[in-house]
N, C-alpha and C. Protein backbone atom coordinates (compact mmCIF):
# COMPACT_ATOMS: atom_id res chain seq x y z
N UNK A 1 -101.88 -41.49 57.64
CA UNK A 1 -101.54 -42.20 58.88
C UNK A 1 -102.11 -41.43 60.07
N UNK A 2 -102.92 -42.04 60.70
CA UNK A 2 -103.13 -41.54 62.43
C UNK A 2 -102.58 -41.55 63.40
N UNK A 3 -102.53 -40.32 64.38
CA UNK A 3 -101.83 -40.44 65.65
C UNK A 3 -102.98 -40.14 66.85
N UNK A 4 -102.68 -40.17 67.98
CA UNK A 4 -103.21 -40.24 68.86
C UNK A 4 -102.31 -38.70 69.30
N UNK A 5 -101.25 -38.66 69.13
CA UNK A 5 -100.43 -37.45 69.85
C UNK A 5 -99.88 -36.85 68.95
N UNK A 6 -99.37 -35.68 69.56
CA UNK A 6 -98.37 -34.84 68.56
C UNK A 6 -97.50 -35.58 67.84
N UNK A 7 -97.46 -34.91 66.72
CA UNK A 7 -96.75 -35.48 65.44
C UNK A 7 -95.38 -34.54 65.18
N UNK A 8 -93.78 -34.11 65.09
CA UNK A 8 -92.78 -34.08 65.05
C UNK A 8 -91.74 -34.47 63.81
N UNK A 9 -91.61 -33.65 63.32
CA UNK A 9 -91.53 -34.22 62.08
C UNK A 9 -89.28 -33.81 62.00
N UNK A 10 -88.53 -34.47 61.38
CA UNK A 10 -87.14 -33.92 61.77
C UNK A 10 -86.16 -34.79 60.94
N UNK A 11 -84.88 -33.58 60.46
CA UNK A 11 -84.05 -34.28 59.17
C UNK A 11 -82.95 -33.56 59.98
N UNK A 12 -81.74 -33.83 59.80
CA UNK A 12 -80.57 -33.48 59.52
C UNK A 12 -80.45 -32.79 57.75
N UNK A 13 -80.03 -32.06 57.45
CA UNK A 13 -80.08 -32.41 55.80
C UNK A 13 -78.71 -30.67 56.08
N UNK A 14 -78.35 -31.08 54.12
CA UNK A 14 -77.03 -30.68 53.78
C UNK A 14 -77.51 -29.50 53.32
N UNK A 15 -78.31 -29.55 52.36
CA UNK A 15 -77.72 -27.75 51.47
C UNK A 15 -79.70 -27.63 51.28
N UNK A 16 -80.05 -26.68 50.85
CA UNK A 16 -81.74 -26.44 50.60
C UNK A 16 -82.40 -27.32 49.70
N UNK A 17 -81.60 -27.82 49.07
CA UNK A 17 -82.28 -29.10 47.71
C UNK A 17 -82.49 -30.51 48.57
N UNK A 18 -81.84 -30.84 49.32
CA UNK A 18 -82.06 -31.65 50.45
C UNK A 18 -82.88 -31.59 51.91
N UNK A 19 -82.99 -29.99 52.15
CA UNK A 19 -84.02 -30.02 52.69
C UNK A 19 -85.41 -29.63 52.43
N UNK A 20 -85.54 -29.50 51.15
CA UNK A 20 -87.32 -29.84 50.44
C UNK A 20 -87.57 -30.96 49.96
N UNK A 21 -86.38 -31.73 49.84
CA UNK A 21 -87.12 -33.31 49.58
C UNK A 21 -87.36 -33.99 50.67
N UNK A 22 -86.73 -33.78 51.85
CA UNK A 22 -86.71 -34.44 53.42
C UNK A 22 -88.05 -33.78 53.67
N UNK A 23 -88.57 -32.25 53.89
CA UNK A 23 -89.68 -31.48 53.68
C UNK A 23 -90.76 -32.72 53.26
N UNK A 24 -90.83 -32.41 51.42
CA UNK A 24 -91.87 -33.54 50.99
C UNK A 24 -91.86 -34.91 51.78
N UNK A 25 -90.74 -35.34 51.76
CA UNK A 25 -90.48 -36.72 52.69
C UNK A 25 -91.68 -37.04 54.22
N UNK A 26 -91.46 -35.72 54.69
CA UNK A 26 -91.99 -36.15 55.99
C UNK A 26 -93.56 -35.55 55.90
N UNK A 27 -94.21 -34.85 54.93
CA UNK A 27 -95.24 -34.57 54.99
C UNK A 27 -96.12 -35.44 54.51
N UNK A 28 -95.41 -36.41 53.64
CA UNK A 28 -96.06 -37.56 52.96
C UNK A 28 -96.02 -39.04 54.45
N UNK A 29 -95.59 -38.41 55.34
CA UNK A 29 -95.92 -39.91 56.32
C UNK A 29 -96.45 -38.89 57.38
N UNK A 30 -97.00 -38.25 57.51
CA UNK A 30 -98.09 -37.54 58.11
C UNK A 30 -98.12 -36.41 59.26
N UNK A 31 -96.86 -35.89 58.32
CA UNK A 31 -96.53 -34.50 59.15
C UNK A 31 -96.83 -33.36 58.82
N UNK A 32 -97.68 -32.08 59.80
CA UNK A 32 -98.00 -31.39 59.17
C UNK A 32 -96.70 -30.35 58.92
N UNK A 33 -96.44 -29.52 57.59
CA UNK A 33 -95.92 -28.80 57.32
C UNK A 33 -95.47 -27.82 58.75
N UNK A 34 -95.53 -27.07 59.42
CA UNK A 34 -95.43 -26.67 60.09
C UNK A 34 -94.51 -27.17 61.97
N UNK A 35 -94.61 -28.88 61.42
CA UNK A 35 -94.59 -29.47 62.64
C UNK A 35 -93.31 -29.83 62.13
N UNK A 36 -92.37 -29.74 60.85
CA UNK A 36 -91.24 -30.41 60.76
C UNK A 36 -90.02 -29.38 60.82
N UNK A 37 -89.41 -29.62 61.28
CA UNK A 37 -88.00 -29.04 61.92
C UNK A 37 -86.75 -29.73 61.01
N UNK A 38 -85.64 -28.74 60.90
CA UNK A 38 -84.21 -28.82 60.57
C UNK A 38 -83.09 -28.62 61.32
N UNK A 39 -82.25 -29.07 61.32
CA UNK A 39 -80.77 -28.32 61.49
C UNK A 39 -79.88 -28.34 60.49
N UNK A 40 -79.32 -27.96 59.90
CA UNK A 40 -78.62 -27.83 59.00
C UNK A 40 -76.87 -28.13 59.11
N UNK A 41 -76.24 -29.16 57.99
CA UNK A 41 -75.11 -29.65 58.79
C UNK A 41 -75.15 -31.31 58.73
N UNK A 42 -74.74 -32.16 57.82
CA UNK A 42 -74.60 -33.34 58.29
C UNK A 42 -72.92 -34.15 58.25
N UNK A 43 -72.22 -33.00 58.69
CA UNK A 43 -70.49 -33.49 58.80
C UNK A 43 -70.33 -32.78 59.96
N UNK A 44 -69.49 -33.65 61.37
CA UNK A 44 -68.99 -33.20 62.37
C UNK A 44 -69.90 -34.23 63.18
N UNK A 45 -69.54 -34.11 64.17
CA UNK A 45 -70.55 -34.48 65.81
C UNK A 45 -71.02 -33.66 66.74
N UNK A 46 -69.41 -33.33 66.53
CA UNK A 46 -69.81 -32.26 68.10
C UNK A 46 -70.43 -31.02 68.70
N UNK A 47 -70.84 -30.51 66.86
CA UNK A 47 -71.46 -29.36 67.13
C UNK A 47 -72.61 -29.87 67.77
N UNK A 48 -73.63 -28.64 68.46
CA UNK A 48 -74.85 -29.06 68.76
C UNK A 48 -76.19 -28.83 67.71
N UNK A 49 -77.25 -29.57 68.25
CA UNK A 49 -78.02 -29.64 67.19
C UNK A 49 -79.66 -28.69 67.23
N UNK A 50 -79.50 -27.52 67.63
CA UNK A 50 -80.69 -27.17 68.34
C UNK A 50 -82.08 -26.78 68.05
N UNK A 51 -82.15 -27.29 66.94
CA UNK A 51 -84.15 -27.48 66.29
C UNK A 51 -84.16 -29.22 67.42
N UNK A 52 -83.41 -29.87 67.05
CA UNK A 52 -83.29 -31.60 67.36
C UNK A 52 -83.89 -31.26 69.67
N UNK A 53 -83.02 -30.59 69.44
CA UNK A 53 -82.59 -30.27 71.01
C UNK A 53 -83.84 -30.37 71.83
N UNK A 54 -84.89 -29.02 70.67
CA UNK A 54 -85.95 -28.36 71.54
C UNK A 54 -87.26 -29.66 71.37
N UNK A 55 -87.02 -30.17 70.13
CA UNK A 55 -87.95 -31.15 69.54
C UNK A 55 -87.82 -31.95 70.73
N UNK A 56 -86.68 -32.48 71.41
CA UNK A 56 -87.15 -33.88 72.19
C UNK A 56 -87.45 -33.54 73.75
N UNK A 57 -87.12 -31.85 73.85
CA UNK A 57 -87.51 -31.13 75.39
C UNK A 57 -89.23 -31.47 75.26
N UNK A 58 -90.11 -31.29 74.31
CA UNK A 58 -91.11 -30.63 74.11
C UNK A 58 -91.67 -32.17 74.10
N UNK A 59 -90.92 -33.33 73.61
CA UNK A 59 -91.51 -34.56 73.48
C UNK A 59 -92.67 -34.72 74.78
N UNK A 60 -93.78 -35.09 74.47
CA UNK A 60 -94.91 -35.63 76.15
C UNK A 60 -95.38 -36.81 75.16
N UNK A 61 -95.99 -37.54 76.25
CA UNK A 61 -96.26 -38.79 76.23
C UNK A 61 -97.18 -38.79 74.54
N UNK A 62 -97.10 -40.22 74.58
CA UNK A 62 -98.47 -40.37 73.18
C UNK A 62 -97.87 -39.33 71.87
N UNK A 63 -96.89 -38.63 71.82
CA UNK A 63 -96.06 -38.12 70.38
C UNK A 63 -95.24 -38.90 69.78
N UNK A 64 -95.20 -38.69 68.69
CA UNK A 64 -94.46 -39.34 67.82
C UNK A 64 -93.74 -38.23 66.52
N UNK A 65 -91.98 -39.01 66.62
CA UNK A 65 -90.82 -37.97 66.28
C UNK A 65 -90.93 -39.05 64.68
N UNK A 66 -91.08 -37.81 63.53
CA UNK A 66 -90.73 -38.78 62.50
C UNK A 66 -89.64 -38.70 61.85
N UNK A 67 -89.05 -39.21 61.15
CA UNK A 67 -87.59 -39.31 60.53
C UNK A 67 -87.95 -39.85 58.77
N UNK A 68 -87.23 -39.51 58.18
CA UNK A 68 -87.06 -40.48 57.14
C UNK A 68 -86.08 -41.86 57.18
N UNK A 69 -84.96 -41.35 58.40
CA UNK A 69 -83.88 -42.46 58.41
C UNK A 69 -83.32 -42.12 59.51
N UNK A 70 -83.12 -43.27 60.25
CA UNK A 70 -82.16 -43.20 61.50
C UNK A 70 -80.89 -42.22 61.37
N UNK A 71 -79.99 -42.39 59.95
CA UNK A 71 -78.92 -41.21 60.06
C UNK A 71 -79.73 -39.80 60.11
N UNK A 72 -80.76 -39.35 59.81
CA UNK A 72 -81.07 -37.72 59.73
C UNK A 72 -81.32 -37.72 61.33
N UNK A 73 -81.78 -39.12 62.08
CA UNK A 73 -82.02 -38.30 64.04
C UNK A 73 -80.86 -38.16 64.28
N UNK A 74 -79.65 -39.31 64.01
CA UNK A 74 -78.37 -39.33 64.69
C UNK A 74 -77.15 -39.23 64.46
N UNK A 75 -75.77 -39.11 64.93
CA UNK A 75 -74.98 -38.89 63.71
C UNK A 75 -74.01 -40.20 64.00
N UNK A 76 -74.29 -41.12 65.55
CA UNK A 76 -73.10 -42.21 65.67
C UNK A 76 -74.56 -43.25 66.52
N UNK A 77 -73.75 -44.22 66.76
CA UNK A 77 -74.76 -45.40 67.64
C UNK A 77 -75.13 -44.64 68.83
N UNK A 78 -74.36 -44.55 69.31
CA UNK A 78 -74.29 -43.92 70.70
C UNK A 78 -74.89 -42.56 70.79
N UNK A 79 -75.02 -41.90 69.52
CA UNK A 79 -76.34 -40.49 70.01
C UNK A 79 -76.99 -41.03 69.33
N UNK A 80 -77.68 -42.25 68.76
CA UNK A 80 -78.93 -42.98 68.76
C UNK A 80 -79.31 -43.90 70.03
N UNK A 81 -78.30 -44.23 70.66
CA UNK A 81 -79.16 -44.70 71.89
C UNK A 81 -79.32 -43.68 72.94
N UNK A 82 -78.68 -42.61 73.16
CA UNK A 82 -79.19 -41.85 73.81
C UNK A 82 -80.61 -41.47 73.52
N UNK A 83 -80.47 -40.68 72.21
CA UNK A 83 -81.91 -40.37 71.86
C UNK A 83 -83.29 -41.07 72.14
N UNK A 84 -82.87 -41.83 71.70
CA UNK A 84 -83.98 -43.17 71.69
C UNK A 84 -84.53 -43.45 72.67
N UNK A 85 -83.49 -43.32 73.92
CA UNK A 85 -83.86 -43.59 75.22
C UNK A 85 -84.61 -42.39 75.72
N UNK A 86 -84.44 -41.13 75.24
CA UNK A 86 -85.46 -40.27 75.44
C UNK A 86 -86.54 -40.52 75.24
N UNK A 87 -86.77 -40.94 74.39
CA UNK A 87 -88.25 -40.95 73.43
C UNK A 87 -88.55 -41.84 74.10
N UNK A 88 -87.84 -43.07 74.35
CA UNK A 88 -88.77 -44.15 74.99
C UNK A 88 -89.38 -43.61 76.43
N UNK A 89 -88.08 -43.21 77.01
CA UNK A 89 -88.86 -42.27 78.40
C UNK A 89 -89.97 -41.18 78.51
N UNK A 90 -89.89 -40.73 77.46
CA UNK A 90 -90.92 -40.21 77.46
C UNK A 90 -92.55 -40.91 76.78
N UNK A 91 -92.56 -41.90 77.02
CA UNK A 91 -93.70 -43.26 76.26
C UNK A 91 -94.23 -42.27 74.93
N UNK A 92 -93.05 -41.78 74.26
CA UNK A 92 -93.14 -41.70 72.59
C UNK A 92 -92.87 -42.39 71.67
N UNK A 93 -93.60 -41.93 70.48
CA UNK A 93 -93.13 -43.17 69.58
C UNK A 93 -92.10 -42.65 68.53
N UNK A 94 -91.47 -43.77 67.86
CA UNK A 94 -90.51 -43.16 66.46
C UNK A 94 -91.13 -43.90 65.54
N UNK A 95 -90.98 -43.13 64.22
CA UNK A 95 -91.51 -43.55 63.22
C UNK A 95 -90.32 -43.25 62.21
N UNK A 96 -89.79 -44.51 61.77
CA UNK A 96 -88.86 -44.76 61.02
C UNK A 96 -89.34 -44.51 59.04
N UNK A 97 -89.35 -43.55 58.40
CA UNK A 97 -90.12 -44.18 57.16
C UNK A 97 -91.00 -44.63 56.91
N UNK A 98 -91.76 -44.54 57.99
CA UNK A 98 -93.44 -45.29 57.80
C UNK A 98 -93.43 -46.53 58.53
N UNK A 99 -92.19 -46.68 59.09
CA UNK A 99 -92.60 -48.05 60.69
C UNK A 99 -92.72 -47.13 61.46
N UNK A 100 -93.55 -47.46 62.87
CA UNK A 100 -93.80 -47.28 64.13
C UNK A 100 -93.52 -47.86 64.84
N UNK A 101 -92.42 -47.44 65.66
CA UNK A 101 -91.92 -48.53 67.11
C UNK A 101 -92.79 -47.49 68.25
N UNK A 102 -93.11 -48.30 68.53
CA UNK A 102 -93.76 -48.25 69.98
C UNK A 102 -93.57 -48.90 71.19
N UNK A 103 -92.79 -48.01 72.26
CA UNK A 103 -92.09 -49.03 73.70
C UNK A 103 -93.64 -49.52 73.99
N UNK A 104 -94.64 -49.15 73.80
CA UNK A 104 -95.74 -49.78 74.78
C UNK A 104 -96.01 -51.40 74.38
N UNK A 105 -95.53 -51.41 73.54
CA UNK A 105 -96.04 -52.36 72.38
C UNK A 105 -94.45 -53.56 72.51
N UNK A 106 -94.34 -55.06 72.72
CA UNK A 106 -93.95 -55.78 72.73
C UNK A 106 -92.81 -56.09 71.41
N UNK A 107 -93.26 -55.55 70.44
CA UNK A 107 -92.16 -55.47 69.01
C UNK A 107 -91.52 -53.78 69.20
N UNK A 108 -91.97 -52.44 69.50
CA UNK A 108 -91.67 -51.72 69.76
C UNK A 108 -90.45 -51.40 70.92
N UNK A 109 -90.62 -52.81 71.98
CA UNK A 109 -89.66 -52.38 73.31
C UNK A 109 -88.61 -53.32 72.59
N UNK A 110 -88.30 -54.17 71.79
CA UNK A 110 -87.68 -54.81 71.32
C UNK A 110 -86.61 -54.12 69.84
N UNK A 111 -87.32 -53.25 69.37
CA UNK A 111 -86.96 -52.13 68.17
C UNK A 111 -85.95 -51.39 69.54
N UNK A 112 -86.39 -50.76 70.76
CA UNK A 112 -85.90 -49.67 71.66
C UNK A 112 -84.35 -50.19 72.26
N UNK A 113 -84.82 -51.75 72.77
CA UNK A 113 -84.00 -52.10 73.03
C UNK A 113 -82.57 -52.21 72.12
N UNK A 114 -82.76 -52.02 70.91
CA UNK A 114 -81.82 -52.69 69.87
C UNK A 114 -81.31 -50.78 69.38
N UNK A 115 -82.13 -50.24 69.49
CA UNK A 115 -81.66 -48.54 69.29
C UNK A 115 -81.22 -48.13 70.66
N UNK A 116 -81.06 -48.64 71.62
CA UNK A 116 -80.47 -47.80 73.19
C UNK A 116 -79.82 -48.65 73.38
N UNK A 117 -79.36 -50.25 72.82
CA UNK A 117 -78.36 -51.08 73.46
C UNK A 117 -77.48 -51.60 72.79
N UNK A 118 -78.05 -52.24 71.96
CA UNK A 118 -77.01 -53.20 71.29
C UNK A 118 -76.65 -52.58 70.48
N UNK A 119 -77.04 -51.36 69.01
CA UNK A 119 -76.16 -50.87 68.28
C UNK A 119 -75.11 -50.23 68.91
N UNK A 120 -75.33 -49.08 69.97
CA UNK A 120 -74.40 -48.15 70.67
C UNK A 120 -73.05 -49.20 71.35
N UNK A 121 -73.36 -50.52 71.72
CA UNK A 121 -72.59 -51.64 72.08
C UNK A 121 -71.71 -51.68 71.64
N UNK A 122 -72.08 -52.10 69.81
CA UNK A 122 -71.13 -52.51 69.14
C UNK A 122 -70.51 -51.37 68.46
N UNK A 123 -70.61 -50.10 68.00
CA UNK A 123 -69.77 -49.15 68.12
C UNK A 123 -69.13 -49.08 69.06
N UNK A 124 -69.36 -49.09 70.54
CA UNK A 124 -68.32 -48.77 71.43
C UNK A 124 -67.17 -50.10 71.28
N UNK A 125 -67.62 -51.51 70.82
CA UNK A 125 -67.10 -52.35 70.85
C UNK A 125 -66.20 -52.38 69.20
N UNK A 126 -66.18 -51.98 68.57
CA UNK A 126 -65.60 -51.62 67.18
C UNK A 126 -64.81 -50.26 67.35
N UNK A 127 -64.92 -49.65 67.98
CA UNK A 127 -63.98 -48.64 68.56
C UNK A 127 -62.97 -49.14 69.57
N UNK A 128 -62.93 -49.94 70.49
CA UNK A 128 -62.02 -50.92 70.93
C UNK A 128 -61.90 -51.54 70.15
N UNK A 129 -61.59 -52.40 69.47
CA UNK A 129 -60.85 -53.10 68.49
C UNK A 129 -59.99 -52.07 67.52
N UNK A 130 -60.39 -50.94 67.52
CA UNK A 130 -59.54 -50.39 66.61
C UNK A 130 -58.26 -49.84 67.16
N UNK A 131 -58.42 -49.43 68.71
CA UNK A 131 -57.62 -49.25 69.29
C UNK A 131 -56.45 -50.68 69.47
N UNK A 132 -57.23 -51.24 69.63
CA UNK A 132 -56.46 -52.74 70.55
C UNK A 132 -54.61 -52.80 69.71
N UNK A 133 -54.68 -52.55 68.46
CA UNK A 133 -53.21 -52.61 67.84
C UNK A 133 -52.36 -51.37 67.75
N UNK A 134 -53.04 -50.13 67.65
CA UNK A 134 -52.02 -49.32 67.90
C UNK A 134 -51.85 -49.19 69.53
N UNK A 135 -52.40 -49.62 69.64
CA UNK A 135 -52.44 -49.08 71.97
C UNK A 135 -51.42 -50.41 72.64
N UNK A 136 -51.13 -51.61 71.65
CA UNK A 136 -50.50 -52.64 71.87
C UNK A 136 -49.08 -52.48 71.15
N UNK A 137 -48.67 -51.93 70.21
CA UNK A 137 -47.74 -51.28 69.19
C UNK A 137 -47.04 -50.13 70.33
N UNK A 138 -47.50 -49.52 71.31
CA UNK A 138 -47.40 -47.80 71.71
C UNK A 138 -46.55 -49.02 72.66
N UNK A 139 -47.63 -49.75 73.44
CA UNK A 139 -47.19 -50.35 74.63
C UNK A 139 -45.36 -50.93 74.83
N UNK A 140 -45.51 -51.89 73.51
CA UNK A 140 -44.29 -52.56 73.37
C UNK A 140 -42.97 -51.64 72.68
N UNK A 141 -43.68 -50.37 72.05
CA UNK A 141 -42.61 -49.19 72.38
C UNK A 141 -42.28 -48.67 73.55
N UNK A 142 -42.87 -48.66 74.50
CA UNK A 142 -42.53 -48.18 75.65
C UNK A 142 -43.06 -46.77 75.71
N UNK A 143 -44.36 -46.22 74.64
CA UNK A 143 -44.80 -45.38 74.73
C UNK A 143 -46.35 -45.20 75.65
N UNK A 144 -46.87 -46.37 75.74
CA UNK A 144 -48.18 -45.97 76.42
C UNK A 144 -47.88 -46.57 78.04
N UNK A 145 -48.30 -45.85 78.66
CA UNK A 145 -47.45 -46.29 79.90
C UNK A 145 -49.16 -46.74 80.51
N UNK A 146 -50.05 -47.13 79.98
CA UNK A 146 -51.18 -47.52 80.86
C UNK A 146 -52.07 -46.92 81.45
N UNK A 147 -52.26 -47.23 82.63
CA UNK A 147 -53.80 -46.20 83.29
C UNK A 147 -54.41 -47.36 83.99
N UNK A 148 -55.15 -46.35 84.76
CA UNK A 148 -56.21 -47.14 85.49
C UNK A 148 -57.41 -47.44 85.17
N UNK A 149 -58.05 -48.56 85.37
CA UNK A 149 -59.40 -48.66 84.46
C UNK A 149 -60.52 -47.12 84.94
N UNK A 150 -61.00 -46.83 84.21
CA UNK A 150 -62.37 -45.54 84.12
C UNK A 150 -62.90 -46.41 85.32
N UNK A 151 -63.41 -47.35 85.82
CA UNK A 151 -64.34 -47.90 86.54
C UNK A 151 -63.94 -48.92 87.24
N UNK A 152 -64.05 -48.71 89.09
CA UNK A 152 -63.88 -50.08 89.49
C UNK A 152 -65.22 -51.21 89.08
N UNK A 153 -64.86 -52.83 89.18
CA UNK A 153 -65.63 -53.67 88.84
C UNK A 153 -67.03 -53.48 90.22
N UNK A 154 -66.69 -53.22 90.84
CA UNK A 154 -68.00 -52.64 91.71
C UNK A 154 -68.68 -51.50 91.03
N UNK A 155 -68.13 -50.37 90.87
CA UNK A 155 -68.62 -49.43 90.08
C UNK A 155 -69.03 -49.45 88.33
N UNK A 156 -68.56 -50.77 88.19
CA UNK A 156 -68.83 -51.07 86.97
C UNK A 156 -70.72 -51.79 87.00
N UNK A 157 -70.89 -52.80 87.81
CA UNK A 157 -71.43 -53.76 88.64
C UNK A 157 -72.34 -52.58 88.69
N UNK A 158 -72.81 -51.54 89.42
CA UNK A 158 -73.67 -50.66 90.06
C UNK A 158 -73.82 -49.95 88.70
N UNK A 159 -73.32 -49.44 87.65
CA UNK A 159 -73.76 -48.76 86.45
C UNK A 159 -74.52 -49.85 85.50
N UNK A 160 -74.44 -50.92 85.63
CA UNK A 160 -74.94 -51.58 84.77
C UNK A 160 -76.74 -51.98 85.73
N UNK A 161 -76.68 -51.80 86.86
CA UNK A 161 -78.19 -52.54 87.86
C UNK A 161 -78.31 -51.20 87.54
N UNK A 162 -78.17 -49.92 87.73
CA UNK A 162 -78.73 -48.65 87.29
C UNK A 162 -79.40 -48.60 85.81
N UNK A 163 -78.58 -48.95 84.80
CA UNK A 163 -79.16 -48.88 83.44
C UNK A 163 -80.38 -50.23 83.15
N UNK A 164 -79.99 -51.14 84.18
CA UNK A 164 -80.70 -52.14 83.24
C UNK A 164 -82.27 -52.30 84.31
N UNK A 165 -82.36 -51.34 85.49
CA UNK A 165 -83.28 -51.03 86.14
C UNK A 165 -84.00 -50.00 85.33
N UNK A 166 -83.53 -49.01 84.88
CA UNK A 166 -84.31 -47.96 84.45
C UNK A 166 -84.34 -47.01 85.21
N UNK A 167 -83.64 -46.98 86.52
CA UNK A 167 -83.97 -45.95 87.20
C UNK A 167 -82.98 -44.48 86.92
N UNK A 168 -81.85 -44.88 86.10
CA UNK A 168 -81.20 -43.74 85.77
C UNK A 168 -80.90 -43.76 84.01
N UNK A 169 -80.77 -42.54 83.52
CA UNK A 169 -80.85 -42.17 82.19
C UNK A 169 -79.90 -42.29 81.77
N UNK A 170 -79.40 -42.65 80.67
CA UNK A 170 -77.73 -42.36 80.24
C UNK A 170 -77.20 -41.43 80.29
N UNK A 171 -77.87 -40.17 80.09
CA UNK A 171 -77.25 -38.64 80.89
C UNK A 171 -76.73 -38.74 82.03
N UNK A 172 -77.68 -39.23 83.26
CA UNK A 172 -77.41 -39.51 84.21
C UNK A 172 -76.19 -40.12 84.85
N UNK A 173 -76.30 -41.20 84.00
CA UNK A 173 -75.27 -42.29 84.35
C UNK A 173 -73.64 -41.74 83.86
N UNK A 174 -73.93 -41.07 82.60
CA UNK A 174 -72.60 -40.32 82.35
C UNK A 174 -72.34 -39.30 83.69
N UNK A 175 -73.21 -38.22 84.02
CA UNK A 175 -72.57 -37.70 84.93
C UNK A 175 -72.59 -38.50 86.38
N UNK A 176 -72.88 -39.03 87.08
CA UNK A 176 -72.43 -40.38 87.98
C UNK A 176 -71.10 -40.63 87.73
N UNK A 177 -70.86 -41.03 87.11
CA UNK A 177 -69.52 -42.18 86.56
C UNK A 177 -68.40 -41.18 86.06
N UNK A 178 -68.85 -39.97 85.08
CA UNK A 178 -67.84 -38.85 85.01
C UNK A 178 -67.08 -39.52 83.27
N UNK A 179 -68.24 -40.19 82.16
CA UNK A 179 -67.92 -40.88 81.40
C UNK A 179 -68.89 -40.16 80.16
N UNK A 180 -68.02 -40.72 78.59
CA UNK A 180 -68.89 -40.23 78.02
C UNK A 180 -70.11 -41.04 77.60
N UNK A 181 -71.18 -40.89 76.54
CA UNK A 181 -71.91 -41.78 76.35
C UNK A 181 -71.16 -43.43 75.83
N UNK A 182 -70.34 -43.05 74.83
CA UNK A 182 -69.84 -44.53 74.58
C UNK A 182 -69.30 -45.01 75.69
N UNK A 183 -68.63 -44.59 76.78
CA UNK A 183 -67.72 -44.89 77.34
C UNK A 183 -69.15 -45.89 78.28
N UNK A 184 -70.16 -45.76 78.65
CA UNK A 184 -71.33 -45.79 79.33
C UNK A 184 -71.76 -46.95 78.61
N UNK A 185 -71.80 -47.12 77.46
CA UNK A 185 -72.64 -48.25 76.52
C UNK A 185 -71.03 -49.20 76.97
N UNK A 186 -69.81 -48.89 76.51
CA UNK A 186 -68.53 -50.40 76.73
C UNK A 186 -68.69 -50.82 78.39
N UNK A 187 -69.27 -49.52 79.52
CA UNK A 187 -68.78 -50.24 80.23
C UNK A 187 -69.97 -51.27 80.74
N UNK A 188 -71.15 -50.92 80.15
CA UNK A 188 -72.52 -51.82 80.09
C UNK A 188 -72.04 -53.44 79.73
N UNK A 189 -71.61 -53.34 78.55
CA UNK A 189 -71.09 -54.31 77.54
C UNK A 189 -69.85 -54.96 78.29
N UNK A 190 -68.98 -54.66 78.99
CA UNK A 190 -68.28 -55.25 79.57
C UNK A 190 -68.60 -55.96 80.62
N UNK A 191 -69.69 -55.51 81.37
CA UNK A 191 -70.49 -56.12 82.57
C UNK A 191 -71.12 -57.46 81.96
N UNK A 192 -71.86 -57.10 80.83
CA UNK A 192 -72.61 -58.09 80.30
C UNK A 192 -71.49 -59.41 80.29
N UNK A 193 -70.40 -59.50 79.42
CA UNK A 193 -69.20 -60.24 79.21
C UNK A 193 -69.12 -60.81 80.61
N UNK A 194 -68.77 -59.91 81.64
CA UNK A 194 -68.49 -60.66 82.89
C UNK A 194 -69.43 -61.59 83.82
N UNK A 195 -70.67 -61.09 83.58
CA UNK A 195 -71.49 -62.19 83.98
C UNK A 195 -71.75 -63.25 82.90
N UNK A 196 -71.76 -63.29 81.89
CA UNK A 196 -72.06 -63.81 80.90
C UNK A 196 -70.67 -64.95 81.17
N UNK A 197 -69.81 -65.08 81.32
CA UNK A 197 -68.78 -65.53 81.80
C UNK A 197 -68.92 -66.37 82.97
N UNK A 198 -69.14 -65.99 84.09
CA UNK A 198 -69.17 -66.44 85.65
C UNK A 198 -70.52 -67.14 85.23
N UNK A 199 -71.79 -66.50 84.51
CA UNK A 199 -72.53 -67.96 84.87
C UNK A 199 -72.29 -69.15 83.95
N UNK A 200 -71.13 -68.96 82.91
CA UNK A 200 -71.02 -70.44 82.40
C UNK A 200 -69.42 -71.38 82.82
N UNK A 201 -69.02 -70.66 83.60
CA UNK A 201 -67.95 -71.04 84.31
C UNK A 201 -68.80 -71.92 85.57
């Protein structure tokens, strides 16, 4: 396979028998030995990940990050759309297993869109629902006494023309808003709902 740019090669993987087959894995879709990176560790989140870290600092335009599988870049939706949104910002490509999404490319911004939006969506949106019965159960005990929404609907309104402009990053927008990444993808998704609403009303 040919590239035009640096080539990046990167696994998550568990114990050393897993990371020489991820190894063979990525040298066979056209990475050179040398160019593929580990972290070691695929249980938890929150640790950090720092071969992953330096790999997407170093990302410049025209490179391409390869994977064998979306779980070895990420470990939830939501640090796949972050990621993703790196790469796209930086006009890199991902190479899934031997696909190539490419933002430049009309099927590529459509792959980006669906890795920075809509999966991270519906995790944040399947994570509310899971809440919705014990947080309704607490309520009618007289144990959850409520809160104020994370976001006024103005401030909701202004995070969503920020993300869907491009002019701010989801890093960004988390520190703006003082939210985490999921919290950033529901309150996207909630905006969407509300207009999505008012224009068929």
């Amino acid at each position: 396979m040919n590239y035009s740019g640096g080539v990046m090669g990167y696994a998550r993987v568990g114990d050393a028998e897993d990371q020489d087959e991820q190894r063979r894995q990525l040298i066979s879709l056209g990475v050179r030995p040398d160019r593929v990176r580990f972290d070691a560790g695929l249980q938890g989140t929150r640790h950090r990940l720092p071969s992953r870290d330096i790999l997407l600092e170093e990302l410049t335009s025209g490179d391409t990050v390869v994977v064998t599988g979306l779980e070895r870049l990420a470990r939830s939706a939501a640090e796949l759309g972050e990621i993703t949104t790196m790469i796209r910002d930086r006009n890199a490509r991902l190479n899934v297993g031997g696909t190539v999404y490419d933002p430049a490319t009309e099927v590529g911004r459509t792959a980006f869109e669906l890795f920075t939006s809509i999966f991270p969506e519906f995790e944040a949106g399947i994570y509310e629902l899971r809440l919705t019965g014990p947080r309704e159960q607490a309520k009618a005990a007289g144990r959850y006494p409520g809160g104020q929404p994370k976001l006024t609907a103005e401030q909701r309104h202004q995070l969503y023309e920020l993300y869907m402009s491009g002019s701010e990053t989801v890093a960004q927008l988390q520190k703006r808003f003082g939210l985490s990444r999921s919290g950033v993808y529901m309150q996207i998704q909630r905006e969407r709902e509300t207009q999505t609403r008012q224009a068929s009303s």
